[in-house]
PDB file of N, CA and C in Angstrom:
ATOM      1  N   UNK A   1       0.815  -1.197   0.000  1.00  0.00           N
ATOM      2  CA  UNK A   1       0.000   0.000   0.000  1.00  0.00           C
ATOM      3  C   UNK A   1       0.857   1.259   0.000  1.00  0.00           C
ATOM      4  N   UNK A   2       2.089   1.079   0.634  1.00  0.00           N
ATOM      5  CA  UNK A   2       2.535   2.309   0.621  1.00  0.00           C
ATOM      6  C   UNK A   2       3.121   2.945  -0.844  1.00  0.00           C
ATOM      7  N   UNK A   3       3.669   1.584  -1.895  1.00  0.00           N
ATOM      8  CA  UNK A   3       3.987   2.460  -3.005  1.00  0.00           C
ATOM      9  C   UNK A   3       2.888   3.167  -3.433  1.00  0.00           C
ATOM     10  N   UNK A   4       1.616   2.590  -3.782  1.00  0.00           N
ATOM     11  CA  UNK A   4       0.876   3.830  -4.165  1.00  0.00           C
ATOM     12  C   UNK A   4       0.692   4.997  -3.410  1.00  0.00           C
ATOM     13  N   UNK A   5       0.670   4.898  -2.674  1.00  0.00           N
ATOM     14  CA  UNK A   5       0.895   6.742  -1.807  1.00  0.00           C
ATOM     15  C   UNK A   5       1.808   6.790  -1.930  1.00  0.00           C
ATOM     16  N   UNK A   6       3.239   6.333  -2.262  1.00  0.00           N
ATOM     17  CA  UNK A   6       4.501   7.272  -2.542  1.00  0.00           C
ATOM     18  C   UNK A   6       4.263   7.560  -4.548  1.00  0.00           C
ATOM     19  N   UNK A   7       3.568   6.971  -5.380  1.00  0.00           N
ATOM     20  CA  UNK A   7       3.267   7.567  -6.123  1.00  0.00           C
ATOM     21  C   UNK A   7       2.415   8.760  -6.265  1.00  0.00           C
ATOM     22  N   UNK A   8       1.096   8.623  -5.712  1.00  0.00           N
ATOM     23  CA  UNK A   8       0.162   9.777  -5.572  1.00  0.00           C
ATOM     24  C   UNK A   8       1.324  11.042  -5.077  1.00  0.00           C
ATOM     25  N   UNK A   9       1.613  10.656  -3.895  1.00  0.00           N
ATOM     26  CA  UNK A   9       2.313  11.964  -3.169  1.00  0.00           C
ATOM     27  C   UNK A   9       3.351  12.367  -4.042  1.00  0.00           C
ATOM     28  N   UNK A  10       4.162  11.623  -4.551  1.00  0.00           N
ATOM     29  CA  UNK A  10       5.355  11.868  -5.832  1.00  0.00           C
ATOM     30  C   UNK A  10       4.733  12.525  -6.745  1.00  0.00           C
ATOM     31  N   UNK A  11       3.372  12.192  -7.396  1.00  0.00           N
ATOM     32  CA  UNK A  11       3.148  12.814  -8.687  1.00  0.00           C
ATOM     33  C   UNK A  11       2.253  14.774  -8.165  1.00  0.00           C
ATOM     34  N   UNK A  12       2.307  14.373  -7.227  1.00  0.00           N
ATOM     35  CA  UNK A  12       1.727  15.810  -6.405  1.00  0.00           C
ATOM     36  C   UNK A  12       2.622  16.895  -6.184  1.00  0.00           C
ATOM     37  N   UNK A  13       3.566  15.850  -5.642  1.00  0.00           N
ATOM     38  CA  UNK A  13       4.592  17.168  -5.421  1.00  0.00           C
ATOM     39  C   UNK A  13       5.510  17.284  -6.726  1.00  0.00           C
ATOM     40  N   UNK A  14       5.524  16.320  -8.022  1.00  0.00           N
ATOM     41  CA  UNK A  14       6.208  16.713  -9.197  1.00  0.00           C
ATOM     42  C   UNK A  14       5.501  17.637  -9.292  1.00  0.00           C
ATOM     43  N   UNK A  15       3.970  17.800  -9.917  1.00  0.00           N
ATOM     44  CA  UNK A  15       3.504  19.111 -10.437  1.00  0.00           C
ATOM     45  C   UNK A  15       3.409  19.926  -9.927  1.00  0.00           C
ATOM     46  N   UNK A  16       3.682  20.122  -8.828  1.00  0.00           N
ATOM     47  CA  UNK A  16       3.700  21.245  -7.572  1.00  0.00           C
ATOM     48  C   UNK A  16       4.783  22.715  -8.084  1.00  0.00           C
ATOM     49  N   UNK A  17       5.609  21.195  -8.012  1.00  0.00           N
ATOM     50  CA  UNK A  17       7.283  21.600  -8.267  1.00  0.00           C
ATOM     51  C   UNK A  17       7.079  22.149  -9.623  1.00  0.00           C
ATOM     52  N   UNK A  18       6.703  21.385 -10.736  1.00  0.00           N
ATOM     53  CA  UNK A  18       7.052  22.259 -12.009  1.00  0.00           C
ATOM     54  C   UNK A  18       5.804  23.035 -12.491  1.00  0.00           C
ATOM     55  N   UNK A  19       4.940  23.198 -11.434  1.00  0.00           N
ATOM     56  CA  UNK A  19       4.473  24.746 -11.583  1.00  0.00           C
ATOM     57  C   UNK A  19       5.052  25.522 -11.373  1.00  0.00           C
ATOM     58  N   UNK A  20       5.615  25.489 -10.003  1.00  0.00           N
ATOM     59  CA  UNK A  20       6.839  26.564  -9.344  1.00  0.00           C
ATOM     60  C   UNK A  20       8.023  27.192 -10.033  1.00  0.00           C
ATOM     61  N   UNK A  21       8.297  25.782 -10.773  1.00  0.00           N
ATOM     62  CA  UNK A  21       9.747  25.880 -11.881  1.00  0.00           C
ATOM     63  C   UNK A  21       9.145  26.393 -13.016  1.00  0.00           C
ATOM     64  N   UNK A  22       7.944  26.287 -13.682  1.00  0.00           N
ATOM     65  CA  UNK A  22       7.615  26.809 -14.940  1.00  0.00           C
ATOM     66  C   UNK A  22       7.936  26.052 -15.912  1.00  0.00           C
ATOM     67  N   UNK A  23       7.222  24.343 -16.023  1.00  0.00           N
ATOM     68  CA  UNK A  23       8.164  23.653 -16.631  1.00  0.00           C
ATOM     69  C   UNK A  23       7.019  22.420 -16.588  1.00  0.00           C
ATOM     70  N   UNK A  24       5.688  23.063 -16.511  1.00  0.00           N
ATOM     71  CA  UNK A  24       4.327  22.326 -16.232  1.00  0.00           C
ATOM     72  C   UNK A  24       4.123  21.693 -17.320  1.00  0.00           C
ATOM     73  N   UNK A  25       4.813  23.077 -18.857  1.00  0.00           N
ATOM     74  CA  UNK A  25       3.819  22.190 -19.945  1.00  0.00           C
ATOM     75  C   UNK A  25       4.888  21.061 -20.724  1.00  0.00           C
ATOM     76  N   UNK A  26       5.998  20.917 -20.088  1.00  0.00           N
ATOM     77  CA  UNK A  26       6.925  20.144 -20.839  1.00  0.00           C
ATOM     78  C   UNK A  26       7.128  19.066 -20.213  1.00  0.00           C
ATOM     79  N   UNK A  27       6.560  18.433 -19.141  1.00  0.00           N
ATOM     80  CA  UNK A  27       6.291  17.554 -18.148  1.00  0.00           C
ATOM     81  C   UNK A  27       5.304  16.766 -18.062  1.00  0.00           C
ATOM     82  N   UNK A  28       4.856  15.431 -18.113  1.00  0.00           N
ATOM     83  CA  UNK A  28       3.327  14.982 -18.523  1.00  0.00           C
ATOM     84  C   UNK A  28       3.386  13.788 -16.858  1.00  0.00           C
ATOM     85  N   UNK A  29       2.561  13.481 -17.057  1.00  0.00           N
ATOM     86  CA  UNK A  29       2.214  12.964 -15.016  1.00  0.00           C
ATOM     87  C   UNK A  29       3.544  11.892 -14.868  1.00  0.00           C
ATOM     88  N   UNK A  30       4.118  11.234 -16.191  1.00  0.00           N
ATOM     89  CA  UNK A  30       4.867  10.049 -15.199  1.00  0.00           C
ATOM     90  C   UNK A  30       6.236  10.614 -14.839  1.00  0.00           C
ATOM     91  N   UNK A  31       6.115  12.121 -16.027  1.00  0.00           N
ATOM     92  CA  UNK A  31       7.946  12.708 -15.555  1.00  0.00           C
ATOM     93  C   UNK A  31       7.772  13.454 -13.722  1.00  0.00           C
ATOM     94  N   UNK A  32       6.016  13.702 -13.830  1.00  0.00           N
ATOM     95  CA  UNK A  32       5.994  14.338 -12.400  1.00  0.00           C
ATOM     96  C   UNK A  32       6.240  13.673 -11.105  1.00  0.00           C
ATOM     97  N   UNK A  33       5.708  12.436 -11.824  1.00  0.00           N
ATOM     98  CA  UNK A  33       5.619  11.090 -10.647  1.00  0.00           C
ATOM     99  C   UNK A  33       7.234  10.877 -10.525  1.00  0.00           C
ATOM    100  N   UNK A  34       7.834  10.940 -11.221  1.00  0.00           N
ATOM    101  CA  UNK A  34       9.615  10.645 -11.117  1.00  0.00           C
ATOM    102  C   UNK A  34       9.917  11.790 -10.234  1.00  0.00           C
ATOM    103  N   UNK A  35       9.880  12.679 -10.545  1.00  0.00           N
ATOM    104  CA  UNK A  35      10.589  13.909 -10.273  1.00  0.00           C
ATOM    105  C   UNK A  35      10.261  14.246  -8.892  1.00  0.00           C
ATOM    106  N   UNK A  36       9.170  13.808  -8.527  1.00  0.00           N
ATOM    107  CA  UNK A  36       8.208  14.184  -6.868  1.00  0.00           C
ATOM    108  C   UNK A  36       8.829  12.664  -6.210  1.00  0.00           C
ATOM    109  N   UNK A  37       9.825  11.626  -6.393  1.00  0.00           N
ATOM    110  CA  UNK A  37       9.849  10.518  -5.985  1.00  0.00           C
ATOM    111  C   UNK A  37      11.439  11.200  -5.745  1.00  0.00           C
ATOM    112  N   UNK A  38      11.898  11.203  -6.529  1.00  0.00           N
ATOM    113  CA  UNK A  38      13.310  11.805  -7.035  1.00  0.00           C
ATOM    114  C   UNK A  38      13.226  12.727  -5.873  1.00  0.00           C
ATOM    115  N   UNK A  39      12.827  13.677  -5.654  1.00  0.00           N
ATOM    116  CA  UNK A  39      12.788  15.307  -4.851  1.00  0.00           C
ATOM    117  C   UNK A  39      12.767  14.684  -3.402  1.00  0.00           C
ATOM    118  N   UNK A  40      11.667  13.485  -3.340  1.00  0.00           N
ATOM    119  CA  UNK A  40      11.816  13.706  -2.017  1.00  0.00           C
ATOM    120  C   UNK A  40      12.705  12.523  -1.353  1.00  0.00           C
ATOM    121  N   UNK A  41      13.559  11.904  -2.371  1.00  0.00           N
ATOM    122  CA  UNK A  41      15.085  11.595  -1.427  1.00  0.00           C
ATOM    123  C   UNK A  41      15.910  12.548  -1.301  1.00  0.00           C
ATOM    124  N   UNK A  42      15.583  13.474  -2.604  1.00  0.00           N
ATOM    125  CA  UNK A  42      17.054  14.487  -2.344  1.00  0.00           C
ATOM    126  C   UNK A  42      16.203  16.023  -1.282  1.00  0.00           C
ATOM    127  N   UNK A  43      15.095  15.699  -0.978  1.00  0.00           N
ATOM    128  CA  UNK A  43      14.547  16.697   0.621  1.00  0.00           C
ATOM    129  C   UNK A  43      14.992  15.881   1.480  1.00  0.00           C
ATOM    130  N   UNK A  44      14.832  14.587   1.644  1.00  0.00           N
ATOM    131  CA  UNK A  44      15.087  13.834   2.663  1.00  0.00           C
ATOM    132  C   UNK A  44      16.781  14.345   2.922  1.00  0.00           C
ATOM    133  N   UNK A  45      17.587  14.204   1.969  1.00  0.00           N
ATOM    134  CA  UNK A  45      19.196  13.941   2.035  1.00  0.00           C
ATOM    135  C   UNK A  45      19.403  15.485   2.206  1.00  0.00           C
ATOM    136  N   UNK A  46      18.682  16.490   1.913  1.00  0.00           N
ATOM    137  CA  UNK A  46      18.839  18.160   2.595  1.00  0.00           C
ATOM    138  C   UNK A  46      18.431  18.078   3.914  1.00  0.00           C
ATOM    139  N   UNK A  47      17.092  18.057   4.019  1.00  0.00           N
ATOM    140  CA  UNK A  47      16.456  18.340   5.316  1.00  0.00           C
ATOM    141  C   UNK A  47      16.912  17.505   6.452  1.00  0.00           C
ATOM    142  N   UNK A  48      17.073  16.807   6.478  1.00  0.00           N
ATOM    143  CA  UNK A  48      17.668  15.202   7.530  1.00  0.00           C
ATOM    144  C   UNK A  48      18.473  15.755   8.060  1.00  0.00           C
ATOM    145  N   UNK A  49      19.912  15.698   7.928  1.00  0.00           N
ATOM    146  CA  UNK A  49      20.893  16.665   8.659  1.00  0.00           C
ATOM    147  C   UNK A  49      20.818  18.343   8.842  1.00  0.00           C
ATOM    148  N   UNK A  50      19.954  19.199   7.939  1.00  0.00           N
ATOM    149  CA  UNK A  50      20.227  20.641   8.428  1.00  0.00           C
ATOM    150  C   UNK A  50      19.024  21.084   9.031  1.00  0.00           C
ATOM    151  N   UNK A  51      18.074  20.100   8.736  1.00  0.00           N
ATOM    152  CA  UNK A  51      16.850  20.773   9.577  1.00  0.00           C
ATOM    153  C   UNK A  51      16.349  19.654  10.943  1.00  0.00           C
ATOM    154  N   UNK A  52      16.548  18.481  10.663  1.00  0.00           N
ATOM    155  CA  UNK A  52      16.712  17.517  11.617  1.00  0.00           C
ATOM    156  C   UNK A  52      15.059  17.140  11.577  1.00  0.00           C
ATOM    157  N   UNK A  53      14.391  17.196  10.223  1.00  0.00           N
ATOM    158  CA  UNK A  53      13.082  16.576   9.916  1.00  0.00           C
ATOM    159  C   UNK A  53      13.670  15.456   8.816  1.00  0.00           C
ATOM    160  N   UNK A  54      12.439  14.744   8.708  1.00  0.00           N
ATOM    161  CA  UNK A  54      12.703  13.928   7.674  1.00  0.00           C
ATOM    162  C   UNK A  54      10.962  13.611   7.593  1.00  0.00           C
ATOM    163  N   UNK A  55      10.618  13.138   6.347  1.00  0.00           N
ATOM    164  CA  UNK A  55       9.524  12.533   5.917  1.00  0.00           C
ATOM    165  C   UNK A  55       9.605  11.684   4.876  1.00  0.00           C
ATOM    166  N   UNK A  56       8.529  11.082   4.761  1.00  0.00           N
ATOM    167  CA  UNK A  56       8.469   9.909   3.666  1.00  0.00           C
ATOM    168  C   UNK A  56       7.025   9.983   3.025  1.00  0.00           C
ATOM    169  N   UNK A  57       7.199   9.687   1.368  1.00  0.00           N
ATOM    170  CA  UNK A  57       6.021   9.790   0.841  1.00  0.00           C
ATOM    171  C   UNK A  57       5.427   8.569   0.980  1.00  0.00           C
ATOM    172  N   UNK A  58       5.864   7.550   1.789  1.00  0.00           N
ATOM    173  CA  UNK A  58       4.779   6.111   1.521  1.00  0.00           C
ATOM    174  C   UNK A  58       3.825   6.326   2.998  1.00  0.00           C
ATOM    175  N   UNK A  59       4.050   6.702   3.657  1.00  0.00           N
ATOM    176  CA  UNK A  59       2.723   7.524   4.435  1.00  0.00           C
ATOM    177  C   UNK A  59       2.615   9.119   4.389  1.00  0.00           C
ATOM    178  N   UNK A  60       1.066   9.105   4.053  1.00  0.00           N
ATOM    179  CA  UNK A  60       1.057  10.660   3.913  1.00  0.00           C
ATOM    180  C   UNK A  60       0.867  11.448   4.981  1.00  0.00           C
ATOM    181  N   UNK A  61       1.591  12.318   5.075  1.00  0.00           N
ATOM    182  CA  UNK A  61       1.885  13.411   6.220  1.00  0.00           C
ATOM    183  C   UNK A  61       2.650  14.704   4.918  1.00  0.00           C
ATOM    184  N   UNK A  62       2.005  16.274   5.829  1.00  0.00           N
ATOM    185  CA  UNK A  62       1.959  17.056   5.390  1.00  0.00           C
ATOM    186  C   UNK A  62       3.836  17.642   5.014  1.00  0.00           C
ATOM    187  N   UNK A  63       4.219  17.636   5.892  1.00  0.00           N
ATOM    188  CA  UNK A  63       5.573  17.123   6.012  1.00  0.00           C
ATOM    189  C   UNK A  63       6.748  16.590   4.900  1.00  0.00           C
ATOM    190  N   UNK A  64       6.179  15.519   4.760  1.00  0.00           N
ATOM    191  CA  UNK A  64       6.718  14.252   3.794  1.00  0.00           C
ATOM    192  C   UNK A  64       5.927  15.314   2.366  1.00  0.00           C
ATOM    193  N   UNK A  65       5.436  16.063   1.720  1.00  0.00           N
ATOM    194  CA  UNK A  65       4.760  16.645   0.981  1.00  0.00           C
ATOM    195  C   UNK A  65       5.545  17.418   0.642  1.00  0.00           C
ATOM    196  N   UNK A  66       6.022  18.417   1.806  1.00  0.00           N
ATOM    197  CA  UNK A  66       6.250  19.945   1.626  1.00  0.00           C
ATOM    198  C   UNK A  66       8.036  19.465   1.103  1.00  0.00           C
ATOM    199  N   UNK A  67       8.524  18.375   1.993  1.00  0.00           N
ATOM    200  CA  UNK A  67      10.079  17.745   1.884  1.00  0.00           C
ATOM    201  C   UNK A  67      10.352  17.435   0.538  1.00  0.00           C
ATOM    202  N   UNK A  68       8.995  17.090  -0.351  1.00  0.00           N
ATOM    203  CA  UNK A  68       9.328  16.179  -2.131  1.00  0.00           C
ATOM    204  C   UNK A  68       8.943  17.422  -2.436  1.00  0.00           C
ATOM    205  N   UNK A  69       8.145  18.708  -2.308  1.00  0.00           N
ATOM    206  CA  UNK A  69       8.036  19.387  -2.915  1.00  0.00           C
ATOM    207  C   UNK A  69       9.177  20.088  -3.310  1.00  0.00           C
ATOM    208  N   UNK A  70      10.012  21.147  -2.002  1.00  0.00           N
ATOM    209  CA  UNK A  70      11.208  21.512  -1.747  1.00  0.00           C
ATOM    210  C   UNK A  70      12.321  20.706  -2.362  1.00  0.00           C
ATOM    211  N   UNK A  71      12.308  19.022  -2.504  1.00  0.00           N
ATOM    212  CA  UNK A  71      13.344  18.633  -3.480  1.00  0.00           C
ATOM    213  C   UNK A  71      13.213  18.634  -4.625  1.00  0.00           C
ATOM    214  N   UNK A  72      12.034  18.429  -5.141  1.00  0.00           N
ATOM    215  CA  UNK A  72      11.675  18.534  -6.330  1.00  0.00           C
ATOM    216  C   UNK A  72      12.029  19.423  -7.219  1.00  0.00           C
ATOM    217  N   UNK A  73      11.712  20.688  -6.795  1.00  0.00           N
ATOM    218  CA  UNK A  73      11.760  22.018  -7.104  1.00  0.00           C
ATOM    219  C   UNK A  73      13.636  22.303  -7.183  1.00  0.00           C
ATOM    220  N   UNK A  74      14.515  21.519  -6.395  1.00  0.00           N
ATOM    221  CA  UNK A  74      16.330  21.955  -6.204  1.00  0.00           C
ATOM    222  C   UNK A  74      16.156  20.888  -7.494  1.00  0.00           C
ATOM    223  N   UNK A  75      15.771  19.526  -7.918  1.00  0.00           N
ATOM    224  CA  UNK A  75      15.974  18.730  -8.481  1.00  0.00           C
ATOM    225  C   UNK A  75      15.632  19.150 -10.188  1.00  0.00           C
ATOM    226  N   UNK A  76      14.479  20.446 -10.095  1.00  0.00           N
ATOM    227  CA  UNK A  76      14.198  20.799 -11.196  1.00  0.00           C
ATOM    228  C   UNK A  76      15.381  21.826 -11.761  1.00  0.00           C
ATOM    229  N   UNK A  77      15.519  22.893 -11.062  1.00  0.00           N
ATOM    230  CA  UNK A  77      16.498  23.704 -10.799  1.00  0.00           C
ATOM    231  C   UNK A  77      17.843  22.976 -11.705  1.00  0.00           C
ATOM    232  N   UNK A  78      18.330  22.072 -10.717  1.00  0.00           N
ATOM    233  CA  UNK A  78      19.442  21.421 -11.310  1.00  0.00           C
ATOM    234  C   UNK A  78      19.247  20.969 -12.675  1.00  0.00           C
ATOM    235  N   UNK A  79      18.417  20.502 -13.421  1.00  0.00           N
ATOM    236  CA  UNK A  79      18.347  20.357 -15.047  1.00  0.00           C
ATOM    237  C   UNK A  79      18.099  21.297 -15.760  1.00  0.00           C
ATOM    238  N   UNK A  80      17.281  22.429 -15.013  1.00  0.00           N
ATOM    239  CA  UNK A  80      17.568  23.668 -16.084  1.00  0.00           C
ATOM    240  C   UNK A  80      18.900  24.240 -15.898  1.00  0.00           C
ATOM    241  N   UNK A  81      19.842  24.061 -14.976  1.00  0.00           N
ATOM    242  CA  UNK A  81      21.255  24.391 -15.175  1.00  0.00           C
ATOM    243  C   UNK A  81      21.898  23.701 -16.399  1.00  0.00           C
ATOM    244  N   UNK A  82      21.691  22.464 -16.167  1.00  0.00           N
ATOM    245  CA  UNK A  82      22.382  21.508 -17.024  1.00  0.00           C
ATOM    246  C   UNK A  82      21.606  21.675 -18.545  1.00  0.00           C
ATOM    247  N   UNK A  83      20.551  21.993 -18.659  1.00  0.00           N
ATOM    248  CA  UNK A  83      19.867  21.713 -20.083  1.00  0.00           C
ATOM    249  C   UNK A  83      19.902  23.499 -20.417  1.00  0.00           C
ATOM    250  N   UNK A  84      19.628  24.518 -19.853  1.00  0.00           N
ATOM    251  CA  UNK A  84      19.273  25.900 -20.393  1.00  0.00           C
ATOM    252  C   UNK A  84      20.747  26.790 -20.043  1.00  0.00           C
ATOM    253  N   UNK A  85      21.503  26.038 -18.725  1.00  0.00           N
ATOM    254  CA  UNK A  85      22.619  26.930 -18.595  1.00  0.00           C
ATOM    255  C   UNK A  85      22.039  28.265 -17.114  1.00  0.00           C
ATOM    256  N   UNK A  86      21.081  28.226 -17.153  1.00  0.00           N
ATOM    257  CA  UNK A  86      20.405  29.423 -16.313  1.00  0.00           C
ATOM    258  C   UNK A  86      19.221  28.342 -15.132  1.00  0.00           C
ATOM    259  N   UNK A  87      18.871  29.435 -13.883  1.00  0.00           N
ATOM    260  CA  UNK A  87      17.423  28.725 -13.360  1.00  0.00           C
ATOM    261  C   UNK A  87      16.352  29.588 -14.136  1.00  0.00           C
ATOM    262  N   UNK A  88      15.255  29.030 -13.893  1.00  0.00           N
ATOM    263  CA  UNK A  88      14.075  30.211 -14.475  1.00  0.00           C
ATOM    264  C   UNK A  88      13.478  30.223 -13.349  1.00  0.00           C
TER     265      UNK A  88
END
């Protein structure tokens, strides 16, 4: 049970994220579902040591949300470096 709530919550906080990033219409649900799965190991691997939270998307808590969102969004960041050269 829990992968599907770490999908739901993954594909939530992908589009979250590439609303934020501006990067909604070049993104279709399974790159969101990656990218919101993706984000929130690399929130987990930020937040864990500097904020001393951690969450997980296979139970939902608000938390574990805001953590894949926040990675998501550094994780998006980082490919428009690599693909545009700039963030937007």
């Amino acid at each position: 049970m829990g992968w599907i709530i770490a999908i739901i919550v993954g594909g939530i906080a992908g589009w979250l994220a590439s609303m934020v990033m501006n990067r909604n219409a070049s993104m279709g649900i399974f790159w969101n579902i990656v990218v919101g799965c993706i984000g929130s190991v690399i929130g987990n691997l930020i937040a864990g040591p500097l904020l001393g939270v951690s969450g997980s998307v296979q139970e939902f808590s608000l938390t574990g949300l805001i953590i894949a969102i926040v990675g998501a969004v550094v994780l998006l960041a980082i490919v428009n470096l690599i693909q545009r050269g700039r963030v937007r």
